[in-house]
Protein backbone atom coordinates (compact mmCIF):
# COMPACT_ATOMS: atom_id res chain seq x y z
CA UNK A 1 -15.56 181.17 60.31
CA UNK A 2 -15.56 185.32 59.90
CA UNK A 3 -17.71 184.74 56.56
CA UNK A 4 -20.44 183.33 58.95
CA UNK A 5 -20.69 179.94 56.64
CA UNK A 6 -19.44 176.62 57.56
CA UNK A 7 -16.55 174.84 55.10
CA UNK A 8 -17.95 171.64 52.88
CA UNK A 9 -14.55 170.15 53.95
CA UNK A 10 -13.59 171.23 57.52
CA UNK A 11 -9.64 171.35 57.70
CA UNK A 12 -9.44 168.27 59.97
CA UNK A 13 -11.69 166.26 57.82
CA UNK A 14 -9.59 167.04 54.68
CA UNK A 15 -6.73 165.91 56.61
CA UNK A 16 -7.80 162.37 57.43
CA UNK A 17 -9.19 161.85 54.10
CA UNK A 18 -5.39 162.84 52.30
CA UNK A 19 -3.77 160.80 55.38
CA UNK A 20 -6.40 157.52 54.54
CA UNK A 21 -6.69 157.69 50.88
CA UNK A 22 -3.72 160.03 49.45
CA UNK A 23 -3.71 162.59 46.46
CA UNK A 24 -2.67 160.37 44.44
CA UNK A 25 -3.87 159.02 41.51
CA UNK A 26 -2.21 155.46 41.86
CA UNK A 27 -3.09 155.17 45.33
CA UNK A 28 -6.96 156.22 44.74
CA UNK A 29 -6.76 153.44 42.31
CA UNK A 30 -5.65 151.24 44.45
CA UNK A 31 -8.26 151.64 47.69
CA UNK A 32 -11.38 151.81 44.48
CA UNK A 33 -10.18 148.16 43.84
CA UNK A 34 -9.96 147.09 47.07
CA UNK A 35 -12.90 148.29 48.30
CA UNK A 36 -14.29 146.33 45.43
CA UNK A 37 -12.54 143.14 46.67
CA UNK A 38 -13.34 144.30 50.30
CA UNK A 39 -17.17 144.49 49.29
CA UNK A 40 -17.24 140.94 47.55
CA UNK A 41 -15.28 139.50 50.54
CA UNK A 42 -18.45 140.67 53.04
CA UNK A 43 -21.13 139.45 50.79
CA UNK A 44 -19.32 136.07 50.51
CA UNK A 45 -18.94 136.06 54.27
CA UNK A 46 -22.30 137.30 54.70
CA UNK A 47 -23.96 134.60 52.77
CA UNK A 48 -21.94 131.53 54.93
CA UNK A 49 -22.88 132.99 58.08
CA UNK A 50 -26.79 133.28 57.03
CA UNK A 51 -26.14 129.70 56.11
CA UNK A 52 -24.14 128.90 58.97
CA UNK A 53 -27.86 130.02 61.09
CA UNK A 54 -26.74 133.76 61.64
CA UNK A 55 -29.87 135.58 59.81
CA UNK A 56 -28.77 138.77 61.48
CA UNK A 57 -25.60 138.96 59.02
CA UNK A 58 -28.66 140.02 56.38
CA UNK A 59 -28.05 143.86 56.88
CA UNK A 60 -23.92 143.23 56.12
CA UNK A 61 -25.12 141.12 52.54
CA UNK A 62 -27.40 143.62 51.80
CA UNK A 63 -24.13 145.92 52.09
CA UNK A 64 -22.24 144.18 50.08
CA UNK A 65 -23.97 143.18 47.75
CA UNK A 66 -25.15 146.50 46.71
CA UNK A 67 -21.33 148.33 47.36
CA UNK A 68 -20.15 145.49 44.84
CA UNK A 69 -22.97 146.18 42.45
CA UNK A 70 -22.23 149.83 42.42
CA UNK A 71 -18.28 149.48 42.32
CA UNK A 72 -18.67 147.27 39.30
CA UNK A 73 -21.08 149.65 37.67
CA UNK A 74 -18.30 152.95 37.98
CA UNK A 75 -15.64 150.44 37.51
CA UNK A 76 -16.99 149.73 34.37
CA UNK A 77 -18.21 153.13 33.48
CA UNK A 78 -14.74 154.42 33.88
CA UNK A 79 -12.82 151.69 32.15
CA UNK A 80 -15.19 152.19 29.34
CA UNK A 81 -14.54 155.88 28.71
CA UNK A 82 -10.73 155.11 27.69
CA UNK A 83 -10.61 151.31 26.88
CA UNK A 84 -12.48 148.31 26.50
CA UNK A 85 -13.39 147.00 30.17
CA UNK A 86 -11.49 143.67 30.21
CA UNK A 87 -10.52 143.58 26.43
CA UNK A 88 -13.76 142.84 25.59
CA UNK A 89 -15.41 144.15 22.11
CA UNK A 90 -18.48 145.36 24.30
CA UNK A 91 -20.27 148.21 22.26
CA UNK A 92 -19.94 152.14 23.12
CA UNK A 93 -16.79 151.43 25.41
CA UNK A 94 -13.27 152.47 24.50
CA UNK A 95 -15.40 156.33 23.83
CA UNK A 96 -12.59 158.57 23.75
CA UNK A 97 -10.03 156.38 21.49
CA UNK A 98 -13.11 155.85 18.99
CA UNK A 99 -13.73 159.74 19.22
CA UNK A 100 -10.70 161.32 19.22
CA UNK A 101 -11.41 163.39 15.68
CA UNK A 102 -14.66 164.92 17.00
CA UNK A 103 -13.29 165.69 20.57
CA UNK A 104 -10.66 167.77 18.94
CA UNK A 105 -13.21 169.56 16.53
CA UNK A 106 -15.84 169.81 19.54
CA UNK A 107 -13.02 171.55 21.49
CA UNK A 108 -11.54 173.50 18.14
CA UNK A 109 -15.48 174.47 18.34
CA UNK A 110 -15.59 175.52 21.71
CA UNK A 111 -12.61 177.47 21.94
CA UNK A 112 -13.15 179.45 18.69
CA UNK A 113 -17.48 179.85 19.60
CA UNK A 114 -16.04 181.85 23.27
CA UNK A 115 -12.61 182.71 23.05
CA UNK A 116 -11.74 183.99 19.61
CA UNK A 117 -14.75 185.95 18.16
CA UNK A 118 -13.98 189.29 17.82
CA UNK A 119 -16.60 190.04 19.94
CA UNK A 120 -15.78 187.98 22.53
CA UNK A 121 -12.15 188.98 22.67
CA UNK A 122 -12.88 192.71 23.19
CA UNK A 123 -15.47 192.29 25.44
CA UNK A 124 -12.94 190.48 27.72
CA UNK A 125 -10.57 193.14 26.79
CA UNK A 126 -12.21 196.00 28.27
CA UNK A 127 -10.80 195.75 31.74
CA UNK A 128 -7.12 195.14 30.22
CA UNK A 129 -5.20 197.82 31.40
CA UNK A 130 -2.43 197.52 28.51
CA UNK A 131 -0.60 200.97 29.37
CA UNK A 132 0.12 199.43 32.88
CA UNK A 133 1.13 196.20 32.17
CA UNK A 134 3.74 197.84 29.04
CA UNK A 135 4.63 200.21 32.35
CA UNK A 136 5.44 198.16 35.14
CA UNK A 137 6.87 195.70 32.61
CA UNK A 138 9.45 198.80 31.89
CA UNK A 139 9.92 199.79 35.35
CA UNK A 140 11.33 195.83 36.50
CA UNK A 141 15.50 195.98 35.84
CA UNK A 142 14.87 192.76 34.42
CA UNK A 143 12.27 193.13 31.88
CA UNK A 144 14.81 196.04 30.28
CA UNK A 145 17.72 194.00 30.55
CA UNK A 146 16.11 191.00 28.54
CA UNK A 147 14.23 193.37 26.06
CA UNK A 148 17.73 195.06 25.51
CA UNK A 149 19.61 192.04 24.94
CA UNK A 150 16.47 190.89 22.98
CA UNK A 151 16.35 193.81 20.72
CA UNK A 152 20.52 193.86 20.36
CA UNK A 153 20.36 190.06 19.16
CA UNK A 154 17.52 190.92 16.75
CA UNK A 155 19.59 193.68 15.54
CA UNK A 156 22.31 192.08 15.14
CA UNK A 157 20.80 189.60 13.25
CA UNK A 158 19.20 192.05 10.97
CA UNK A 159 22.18 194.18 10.44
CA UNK A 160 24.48 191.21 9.60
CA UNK A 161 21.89 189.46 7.31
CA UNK A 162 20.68 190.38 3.81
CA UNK A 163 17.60 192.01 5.65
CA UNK A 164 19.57 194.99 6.43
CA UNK A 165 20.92 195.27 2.81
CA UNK A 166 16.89 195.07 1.61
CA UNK A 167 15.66 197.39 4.58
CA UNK A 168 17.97 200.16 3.38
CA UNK A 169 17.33 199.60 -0.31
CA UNK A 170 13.42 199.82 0.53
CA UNK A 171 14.36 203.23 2.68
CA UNK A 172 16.57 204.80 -0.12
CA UNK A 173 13.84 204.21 -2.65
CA UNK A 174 11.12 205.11 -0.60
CA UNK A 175 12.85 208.53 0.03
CA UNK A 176 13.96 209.22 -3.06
CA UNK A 177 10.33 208.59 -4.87
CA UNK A 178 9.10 210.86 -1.98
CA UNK A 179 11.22 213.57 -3.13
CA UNK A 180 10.60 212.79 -6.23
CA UNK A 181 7.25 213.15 -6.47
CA UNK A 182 7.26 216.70 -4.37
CA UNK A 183 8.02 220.02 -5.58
CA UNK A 184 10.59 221.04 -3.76
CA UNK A 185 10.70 224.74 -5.72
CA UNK A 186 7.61 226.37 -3.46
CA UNK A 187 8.76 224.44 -0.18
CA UNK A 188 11.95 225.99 -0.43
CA UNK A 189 9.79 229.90 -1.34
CA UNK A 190 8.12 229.00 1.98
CA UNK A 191 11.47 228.35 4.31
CA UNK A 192 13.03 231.17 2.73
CA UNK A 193 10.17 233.37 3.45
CA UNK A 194 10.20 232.51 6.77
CA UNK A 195 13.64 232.72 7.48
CA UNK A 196 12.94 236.34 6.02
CA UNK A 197 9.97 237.07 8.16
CA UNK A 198 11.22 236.00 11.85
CA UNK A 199 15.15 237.72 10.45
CA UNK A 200 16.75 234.51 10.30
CA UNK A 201 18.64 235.39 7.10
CA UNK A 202 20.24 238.04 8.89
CA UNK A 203 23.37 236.49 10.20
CA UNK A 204 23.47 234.65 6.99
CA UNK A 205 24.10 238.04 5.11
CA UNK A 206 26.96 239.04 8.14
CA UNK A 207 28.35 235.57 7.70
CA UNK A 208 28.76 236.37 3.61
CA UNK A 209 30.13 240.05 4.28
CA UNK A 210 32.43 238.71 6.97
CA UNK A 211 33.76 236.03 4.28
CA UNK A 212 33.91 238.41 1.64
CA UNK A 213 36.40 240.58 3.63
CA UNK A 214 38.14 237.55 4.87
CA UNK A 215 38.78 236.30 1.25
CA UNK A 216 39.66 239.44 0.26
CA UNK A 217 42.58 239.71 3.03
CA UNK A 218 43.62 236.66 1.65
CA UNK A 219 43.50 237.21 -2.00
CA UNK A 220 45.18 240.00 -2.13
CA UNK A 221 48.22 239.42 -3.63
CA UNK A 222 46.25 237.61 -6.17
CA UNK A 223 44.58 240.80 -7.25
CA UNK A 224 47.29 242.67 -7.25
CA UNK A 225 49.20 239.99 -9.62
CA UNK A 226 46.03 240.07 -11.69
CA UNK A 227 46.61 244.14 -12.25
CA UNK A 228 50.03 243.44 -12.67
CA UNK A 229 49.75 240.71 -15.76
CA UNK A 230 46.71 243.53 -17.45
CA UNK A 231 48.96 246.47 -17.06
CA UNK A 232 51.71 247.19 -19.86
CA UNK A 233 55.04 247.22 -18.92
CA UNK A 234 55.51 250.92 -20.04
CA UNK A 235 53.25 251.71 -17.37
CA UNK A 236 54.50 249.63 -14.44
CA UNK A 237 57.33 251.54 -14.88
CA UNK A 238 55.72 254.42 -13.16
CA UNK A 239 54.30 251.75 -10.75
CA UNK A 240 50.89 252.50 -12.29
CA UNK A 241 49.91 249.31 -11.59
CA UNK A 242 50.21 249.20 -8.18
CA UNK A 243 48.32 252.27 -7.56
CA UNK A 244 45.60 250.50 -9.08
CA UNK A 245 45.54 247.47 -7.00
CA UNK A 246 46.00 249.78 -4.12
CA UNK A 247 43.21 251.58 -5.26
CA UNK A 248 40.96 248.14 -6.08
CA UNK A 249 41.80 246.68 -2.77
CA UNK A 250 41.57 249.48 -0.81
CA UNK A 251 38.04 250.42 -2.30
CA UNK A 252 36.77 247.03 -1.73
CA UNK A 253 38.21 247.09 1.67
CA UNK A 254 36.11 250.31 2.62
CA UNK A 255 32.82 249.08 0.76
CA UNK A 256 32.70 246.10 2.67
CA UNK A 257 33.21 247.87 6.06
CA UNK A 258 31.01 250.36 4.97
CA UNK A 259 28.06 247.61 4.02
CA UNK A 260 29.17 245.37 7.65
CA UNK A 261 28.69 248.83 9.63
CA UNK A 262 25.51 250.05 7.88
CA UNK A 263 22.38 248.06 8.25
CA UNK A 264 20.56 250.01 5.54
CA UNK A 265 23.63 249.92 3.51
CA UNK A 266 22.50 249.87 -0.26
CA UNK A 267 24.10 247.17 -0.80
CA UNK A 268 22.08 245.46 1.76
CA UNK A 269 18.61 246.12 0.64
CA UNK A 270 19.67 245.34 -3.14
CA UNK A 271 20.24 241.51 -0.99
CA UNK A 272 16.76 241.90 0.62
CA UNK A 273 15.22 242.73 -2.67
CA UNK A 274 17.37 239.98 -4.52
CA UNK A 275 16.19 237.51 -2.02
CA UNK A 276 12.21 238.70 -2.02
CA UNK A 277 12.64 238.31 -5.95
CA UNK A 278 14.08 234.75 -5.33
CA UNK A 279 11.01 234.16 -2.78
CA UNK A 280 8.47 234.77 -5.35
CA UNK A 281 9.88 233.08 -8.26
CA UNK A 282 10.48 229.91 -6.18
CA UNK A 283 6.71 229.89 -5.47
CA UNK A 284 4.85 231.29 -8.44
CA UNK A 285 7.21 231.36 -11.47
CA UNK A 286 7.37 228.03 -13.48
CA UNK A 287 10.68 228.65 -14.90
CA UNK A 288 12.07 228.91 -11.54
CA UNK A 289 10.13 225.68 -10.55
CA UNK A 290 11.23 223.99 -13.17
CA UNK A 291 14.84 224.79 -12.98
CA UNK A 292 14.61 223.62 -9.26
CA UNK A 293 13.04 220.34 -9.98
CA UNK A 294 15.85 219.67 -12.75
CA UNK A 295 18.31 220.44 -10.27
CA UNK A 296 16.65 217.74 -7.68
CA UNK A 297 16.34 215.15 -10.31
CA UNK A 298 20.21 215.73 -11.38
CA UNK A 299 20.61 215.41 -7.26
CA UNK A 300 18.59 212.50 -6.64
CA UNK A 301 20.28 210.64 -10.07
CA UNK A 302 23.61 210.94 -8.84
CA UNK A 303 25.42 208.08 -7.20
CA UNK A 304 27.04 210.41 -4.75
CA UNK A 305 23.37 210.83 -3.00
CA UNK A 306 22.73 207.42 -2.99
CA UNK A 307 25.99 206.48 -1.41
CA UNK A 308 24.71 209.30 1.08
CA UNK A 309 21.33 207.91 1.99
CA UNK A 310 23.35 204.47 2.14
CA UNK A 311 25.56 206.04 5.07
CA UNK A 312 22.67 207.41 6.67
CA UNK A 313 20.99 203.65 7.30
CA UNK A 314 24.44 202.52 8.16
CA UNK A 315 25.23 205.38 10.46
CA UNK A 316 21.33 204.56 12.20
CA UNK A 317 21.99 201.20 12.81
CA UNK A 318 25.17 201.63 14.19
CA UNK A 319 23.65 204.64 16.46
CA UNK A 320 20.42 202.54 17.45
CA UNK A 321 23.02 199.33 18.08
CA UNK A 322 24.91 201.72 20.53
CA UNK A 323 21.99 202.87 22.06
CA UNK A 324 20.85 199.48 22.97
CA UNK A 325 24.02 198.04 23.85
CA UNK A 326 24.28 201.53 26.83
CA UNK A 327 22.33 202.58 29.56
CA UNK A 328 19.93 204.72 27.41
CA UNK A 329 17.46 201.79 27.30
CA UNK A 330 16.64 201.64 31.13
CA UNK A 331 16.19 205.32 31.07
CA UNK A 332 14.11 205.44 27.81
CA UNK A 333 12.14 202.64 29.16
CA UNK A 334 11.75 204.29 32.79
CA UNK A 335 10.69 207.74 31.03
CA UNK A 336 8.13 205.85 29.00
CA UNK A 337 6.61 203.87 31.76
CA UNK A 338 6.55 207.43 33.83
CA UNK A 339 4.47 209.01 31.05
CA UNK A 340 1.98 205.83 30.32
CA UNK A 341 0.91 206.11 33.96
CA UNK A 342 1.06 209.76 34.17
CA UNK A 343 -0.84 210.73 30.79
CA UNK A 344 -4.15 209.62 30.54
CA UNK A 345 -4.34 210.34 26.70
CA UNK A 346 -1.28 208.37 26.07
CA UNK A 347 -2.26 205.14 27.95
CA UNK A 348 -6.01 205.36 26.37
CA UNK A 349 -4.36 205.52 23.04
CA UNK A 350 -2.21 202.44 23.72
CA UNK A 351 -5.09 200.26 25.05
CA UNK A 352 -6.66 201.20 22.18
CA UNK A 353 -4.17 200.37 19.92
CA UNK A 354 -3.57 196.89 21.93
CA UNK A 355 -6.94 195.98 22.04
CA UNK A 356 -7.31 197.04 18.13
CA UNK A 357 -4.25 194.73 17.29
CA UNK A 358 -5.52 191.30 19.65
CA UNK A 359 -8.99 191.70 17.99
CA UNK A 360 -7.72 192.39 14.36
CA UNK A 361 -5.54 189.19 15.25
CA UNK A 362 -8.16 187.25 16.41
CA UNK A 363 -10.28 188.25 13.25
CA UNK A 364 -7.75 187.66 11.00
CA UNK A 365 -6.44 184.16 12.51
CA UNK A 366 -8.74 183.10 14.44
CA UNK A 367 -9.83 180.43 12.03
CA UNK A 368 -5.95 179.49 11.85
CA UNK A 369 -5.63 178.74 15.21
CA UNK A 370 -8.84 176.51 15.48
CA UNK A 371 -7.76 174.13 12.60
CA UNK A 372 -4.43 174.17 14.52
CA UNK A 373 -6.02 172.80 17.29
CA UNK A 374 -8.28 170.74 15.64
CA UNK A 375 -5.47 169.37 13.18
CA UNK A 376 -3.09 168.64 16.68
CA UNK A 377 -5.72 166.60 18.06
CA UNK A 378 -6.33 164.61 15.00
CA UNK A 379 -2.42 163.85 14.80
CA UNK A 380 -2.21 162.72 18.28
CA UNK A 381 -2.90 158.69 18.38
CA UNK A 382 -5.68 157.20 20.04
CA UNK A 383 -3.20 155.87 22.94
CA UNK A 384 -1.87 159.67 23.65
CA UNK A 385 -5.20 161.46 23.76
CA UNK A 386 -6.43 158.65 25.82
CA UNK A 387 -3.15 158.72 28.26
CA UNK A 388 -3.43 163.01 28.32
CA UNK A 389 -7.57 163.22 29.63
CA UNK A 390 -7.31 159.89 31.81
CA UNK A 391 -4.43 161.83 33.60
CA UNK A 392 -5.67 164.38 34.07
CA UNK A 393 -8.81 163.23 35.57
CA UNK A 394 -7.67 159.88 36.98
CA UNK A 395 -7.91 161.48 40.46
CA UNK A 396 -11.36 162.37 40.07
CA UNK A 397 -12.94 159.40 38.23
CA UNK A 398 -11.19 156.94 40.98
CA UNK A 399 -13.34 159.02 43.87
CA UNK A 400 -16.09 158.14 41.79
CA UNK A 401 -15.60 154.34 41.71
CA UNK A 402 -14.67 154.71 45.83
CA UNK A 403 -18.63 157.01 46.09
CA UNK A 404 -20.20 154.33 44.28
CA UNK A 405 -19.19 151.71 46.22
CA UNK A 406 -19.72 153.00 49.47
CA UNK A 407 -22.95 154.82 48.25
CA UNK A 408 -24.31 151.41 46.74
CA UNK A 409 -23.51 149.80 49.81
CA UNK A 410 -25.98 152.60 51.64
CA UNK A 411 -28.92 152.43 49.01
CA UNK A 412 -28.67 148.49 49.47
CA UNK A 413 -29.26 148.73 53.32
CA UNK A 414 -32.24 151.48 53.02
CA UNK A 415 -33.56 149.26 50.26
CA UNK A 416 -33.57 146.02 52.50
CA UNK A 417 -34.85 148.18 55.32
CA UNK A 418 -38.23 149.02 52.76
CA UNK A 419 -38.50 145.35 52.19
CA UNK A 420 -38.22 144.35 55.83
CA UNK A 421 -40.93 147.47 56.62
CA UNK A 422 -43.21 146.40 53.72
């Protein structure tokens, strides 16, 4: 062999052995007892023949009679780990019927003593690359495809049960008591200030100038009819009255041109200082504060806003629903494997955060899981325990009745052999 040692169980050797005696548990069974029977048959043949005047048969009962001695002794071993050898009321046979309870808490024992102690679990979770597992996970078409129909079911579920209904209460009141409990007067001051700062308000001011001439075009006849209905009819005789709206309109007309065309417009720096003013009172004058926070409270108290933050769930799930029932999911799921395997801080915070959660679990329910097991064997009847470990080791314990046989049968001979030298 390359490794430079030589195989326990050379290939053709394993292959006589599985063509002579099988892998199966049955079949092993079967050659143990007839090797038994095989091994009585000699010694009784062995013993005629010494009779018969054939002393030279000694060797063969010296075979036999130890291979039958030592096939008895497993046999009986083995029988007496899961029943009583022959139905007999023998004491300390039938072991794992009569110990069924303290197997389960030995093993409840085991398992929770070096798999689930905190300790143990991160140590063994130090190699875990979580990052790339979540990634290549997300990179296979079919891992998406069942995580999106998984997700979409669970969705559904939610959105169509009274979950969803509590889900969006607990989100309305959680935002509301949020706002609530912040003053929204000096947030505001600070937006507005820098709005002012970076000239954000800016095309706000063009936007109300623009309107202002806009409504004016439109309005006009109303002003005029408004000069009209002030104006006494002795006067609108002369047409007095229109020369005033002519004169009102026409006034307004130029002032608003005038303040659109000039950025340093009077007009425009009264705004500036009007809005500085409302800056300052927003973040140090109480009145102002307090005029701000009635206004939320009025806000936050009417059933139009609720009804708003109620279409805002409804409008999420029905977006996040889409989402999941499109194509978005494979590339969400691509771009997010991409960046755990390209971004060394991300994938170090999601091991961390894996191995956090599987320790914190094991902390927290470890002791859960070993009454589980301990409580499942304990349930189990003494016939199903006993059918479960004599399965799985059948194999085994049968090429322990076939070494004892053969390996009595050897000790027998070298023992003779020390007699006959002695």
């Amino acid at each position: 062999m390359a490794s430079g040692h030589r195989s326990r169980n050379p290939p053709r050797w394993r292959a006589l052995r599985s063509k002579l005696l099988g892998d199966n548990a049955a079949r092993l069974k079967a050659v143990a007892g007839g090797l038994l029977l095989l091994s009585a048959s000699l010694l009784i043949a062995a013993t005629l023949l010494m009779r018969a005047g054939y002393p030279q048969f000694v060797w063969l009962q010296a075979f036999a009679e130890a291979a039958l001695v030592g096939g008895l002794a497993d046999w009986f071993a083995v029988t007496a780990l899961f029943r009583r050898p022959m139905g007999l009321p023998i004491p300390h046979t039938a072991i794992i019927p009569a110990n069924k309870d303290r197997i389960g808490d030995a093993l409840a024992l085991f398992v929770r003593d070096n798999f689930l102690t905190p300790g143990n679990v991160a140590r063994r979770l130090e190699r875990f690359d979580a990052a790339d597992t979540l990634a290549g996970w997300l990179e296979r078409p079919a891992s998406g495809a069942r995580a999106r129909r998984g997700l979409g079911s669970l969705l559904e579920m939610l959105a169509s049960g009274p979950a969803a209904d509590e889900v969006g209460r607990r989100i309305r009141e959680a935002g509301a008591r949020k706002l609530r409990e912040t003053p929204v007067a000096p947030l505001l001051g600070r937006m507005l200030e820098a709005m002012v700062a970076n000239g954000r308000h800016l095309p706000v001011l063009e936007a109300a100038i623009g309107w202002a001439r806009n409504t004016l075009d439109n309005q006009e006849g109303l002003i005029r009819a408004m000069v009209e209905d002030r104006t006494a009819w002795l006067l609108r005789l002369v047409n007095v009255d229109e020369k005033v709206a002519d004169a009102i309109v026409d006034g307004l007309r130029a002032l608003l041109a005038e303040v659109q065309m000039d950025p340093h417009h009077p007009i425009r720096e009264k705004a500036e200082r009007a809005i500085a003013d409302l800056i300052f009172d927003l973040k140090h004058m109480p009145e102002m504060q307090a005029k701000v926070e009635r206004v939320k409270r009025e806000l936050l108290d009417s059933p139009a806003v609720g009804e708003w933050l109620e279409g805002l769930w409804g409008e999420a799930k029905a977006g996040l629903k889409g989402l999941l029932a499109g194509d978005a999911p494979g590339a969400i799921g691509a771009s997010v494997a991409k960046s755990l395997r390209g971004e060394a801080a991300l994938a170090a915070a999601v091991n961390a955060l894996a191995r956090r959660a599987i320790v914190g679990t094991v902390a927290r329910y470890g002791d859960s899981i070993v009454g589980l097991i301990s409580d499942t064997v304990r349930g189990w009847d003494a016939a199903t325990i006993t059918d479960k470990l004599e399965s799985a080791v059948s194999r085994d314990l049968q090429f322990i009745r076939l070494n004892g046989t053969l390996i009595g049968g050897l000790i027998g001979v070298a023992l003779h052999a020390v007699l006959m030298l002695a």
